[in-house]
Protein backbone atom coordinates (compact mmCIF):
# COMPACT_ATOMS: atom_id res chain seq x y z
CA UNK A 1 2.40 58.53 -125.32
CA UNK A 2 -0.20 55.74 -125.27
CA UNK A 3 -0.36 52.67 -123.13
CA UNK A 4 -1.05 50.82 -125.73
CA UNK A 5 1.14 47.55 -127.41
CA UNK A 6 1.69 47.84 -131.51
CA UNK A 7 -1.19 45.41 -131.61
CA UNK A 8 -3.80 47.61 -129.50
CA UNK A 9 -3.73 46.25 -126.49
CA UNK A 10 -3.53 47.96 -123.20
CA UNK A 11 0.04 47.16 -121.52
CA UNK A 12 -0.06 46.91 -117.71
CA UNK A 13 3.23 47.54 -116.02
CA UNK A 14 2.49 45.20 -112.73
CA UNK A 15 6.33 45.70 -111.44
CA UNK A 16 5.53 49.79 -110.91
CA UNK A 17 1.81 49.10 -109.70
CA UNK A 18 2.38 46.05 -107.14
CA UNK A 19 5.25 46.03 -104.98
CA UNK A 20 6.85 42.39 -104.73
CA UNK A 21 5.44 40.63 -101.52
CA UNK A 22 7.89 38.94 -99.32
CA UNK A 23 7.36 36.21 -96.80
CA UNK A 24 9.65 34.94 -94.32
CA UNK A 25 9.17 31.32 -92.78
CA UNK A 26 10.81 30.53 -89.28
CA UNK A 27 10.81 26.47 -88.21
CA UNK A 28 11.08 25.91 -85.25
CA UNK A 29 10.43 22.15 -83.45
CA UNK A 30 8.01 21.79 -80.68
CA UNK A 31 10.43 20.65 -78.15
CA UNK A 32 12.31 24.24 -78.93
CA UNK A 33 8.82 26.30 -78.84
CA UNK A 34 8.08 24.37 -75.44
CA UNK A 35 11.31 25.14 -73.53
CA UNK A 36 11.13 28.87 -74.99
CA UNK A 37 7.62 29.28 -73.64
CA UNK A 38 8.54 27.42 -70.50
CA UNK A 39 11.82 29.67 -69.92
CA UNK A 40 13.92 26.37 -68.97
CA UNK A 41 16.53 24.68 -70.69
CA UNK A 42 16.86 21.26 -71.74
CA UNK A 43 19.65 20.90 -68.68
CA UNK A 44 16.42 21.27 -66.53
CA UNK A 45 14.56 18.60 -68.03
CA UNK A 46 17.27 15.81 -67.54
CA UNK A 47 18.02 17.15 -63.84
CA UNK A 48 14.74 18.08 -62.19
CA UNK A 49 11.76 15.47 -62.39
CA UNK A 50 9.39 18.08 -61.60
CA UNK A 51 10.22 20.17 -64.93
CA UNK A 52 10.60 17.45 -66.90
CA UNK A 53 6.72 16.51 -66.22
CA UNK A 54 6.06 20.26 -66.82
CA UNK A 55 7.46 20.56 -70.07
CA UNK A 56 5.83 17.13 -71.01
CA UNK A 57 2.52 18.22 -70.39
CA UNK A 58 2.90 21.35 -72.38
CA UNK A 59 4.50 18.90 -75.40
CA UNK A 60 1.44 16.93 -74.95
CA UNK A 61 -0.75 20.21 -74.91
CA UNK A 62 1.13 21.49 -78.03
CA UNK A 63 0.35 18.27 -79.77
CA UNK A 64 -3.27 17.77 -79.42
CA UNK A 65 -4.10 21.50 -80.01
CA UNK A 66 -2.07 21.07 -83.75
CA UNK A 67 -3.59 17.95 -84.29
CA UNK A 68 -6.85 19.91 -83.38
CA UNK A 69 -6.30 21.93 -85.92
CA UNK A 70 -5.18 19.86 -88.87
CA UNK A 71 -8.79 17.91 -88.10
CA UNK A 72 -10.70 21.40 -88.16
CA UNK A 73 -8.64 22.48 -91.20
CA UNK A 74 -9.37 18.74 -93.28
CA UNK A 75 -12.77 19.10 -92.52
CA UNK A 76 -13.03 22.49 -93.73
CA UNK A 77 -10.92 21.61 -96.94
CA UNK A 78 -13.51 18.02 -97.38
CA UNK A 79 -17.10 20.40 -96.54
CA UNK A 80 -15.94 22.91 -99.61
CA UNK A 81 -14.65 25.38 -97.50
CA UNK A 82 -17.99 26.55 -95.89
């Protein structure tokens, strides 16, 4: 048997060739992503003054490196991509 359609074209079967690619996307919020990386809970932050600076400077840190890169990756985007 030929690969080939009734008009004589060559039929490619992509569903037996390429196996379907799956992604999966987790959200999480910077205040969560700070207190996991931190190990405290948000019961620390309202009680203890010290860990509430502590977990505000890593908010801050977590900020300025995203911002970071949404500047690197507009420049990249406005340059062509070079």
């Amino acid at each position: 048997m030929s690969s080939l359609s009734p008009l004589g074209f060559h039929v490619v079967r992509r569903s037996i060739e390429e196996p379907t690619r799956s992604e999966r996307v987790i959200i999480q919020r910077p205040l969560q992503r700070v207190l996991a990386f931190t190990r405290r809970s948000i019961d620390d932050v309202v009680n203890c003054p010290i860990v509430k600076n502590e977990v505000l400077g890593y908010y801050k840190l977590h900020k300025w490196v995203e911002r970071g890169c949404e500047i690197t990756d507009m420049n990249r985007w406005w340059s062509g991509g070079r």
